[in-house]
Protein backbone atom coordinates (compact mmCIF):
# COMPACT_ATOMS: atom_id res chain seq x y z
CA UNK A 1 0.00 0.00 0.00
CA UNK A 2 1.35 3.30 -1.26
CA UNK A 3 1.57 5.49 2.12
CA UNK A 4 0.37 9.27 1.14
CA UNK A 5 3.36 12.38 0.73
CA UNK A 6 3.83 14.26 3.36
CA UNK A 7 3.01 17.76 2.71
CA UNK A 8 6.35 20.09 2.02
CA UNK A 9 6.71 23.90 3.55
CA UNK A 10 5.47 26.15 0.80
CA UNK A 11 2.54 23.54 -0.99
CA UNK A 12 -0.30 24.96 0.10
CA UNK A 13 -3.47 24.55 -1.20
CA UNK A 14 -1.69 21.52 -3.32
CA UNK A 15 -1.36 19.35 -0.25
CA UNK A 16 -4.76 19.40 0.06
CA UNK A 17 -7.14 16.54 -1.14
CA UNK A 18 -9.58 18.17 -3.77
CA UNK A 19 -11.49 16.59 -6.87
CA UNK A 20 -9.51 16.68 -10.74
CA UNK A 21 -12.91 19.04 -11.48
CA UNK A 22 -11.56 21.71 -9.06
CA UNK A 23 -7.49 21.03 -10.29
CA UNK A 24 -9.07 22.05 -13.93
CA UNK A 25 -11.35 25.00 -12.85
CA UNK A 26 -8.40 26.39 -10.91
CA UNK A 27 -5.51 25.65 -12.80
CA UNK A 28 -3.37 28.72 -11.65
CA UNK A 29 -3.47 27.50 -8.06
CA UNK A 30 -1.97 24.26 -8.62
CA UNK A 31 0.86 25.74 -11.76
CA UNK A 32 4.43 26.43 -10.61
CA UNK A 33 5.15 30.10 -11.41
CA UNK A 34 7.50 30.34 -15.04
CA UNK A 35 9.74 33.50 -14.42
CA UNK A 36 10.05 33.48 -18.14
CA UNK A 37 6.33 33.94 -19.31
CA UNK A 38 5.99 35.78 -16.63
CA UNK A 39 8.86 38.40 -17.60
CA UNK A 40 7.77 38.06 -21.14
CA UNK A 41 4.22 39.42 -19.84
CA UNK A 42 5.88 41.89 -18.03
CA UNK A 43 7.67 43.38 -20.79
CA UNK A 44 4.33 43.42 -23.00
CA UNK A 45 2.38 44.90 -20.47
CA UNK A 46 5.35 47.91 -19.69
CA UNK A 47 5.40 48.24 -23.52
CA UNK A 48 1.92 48.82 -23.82
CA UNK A 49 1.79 50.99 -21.25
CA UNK A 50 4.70 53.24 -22.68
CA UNK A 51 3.35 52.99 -25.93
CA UNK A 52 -0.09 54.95 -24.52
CA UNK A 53 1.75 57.27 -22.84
CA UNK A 54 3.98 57.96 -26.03
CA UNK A 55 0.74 58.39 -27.68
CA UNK A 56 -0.81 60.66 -25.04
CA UNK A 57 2.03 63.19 -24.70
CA UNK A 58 2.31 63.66 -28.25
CA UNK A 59 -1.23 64.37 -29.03
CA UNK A 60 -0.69 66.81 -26.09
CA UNK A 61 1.91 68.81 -27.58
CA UNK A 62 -0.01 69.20 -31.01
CA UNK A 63 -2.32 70.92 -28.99
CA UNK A 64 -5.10 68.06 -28.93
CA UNK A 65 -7.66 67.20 -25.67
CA UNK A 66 -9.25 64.62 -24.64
CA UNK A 67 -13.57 65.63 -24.82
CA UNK A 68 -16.60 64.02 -23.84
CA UNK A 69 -19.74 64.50 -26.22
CA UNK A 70 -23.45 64.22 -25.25
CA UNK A 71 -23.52 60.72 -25.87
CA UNK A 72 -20.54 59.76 -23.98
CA UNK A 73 -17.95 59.29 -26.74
CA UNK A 74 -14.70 60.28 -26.35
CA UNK A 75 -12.52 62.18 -29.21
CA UNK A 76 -9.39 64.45 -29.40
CA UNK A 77 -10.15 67.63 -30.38
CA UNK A 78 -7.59 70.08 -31.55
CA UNK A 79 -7.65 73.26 -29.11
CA UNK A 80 -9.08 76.39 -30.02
CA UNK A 81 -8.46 79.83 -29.48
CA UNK A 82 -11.06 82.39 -28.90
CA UNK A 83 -9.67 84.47 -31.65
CA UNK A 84 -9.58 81.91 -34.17
């Protein structure tokens, strides 16, 4: 008879008895972590996020805003003097 593994510091919730339903439904909580596609993610996200800021600074220096319209829609809209 095969005598059961004895849980090891730092397991957690894998230690514990559940059902092969609950291992699929939760996947994450039973995956080792992969520093690789987890720094690949990282990069993408930063990149993203740099590319929106790139974006958002240089529509600001045309001289574009961000405005809201009646119905809720956002646009830039090139400023406008009150002279022009």
């Amino acid at each position: 008879m095969k005598k059961p593994q004895e849980p090891a510091p730092g397991d957690g919730i894998r230690s514990l008895k559940t059902s092969n339903v609950f291992r699929v439904v939760n996947f994450e909580l039973y995956a080792k972590p992969n520093r690789i596609i987890m720094t690949i993610g990282l990069c993408a996200m930063a990149g993203s996020l740099a590319y929106i800021a790139y974006m958002r600074h240089k529509y600001e220096g045309m001289g574009y805003y961000v405005a809201v319209s009646d119905n809720g829609e956002e646009s830039f809209v090139k400023k406008k003097s009150r002279w022009d």
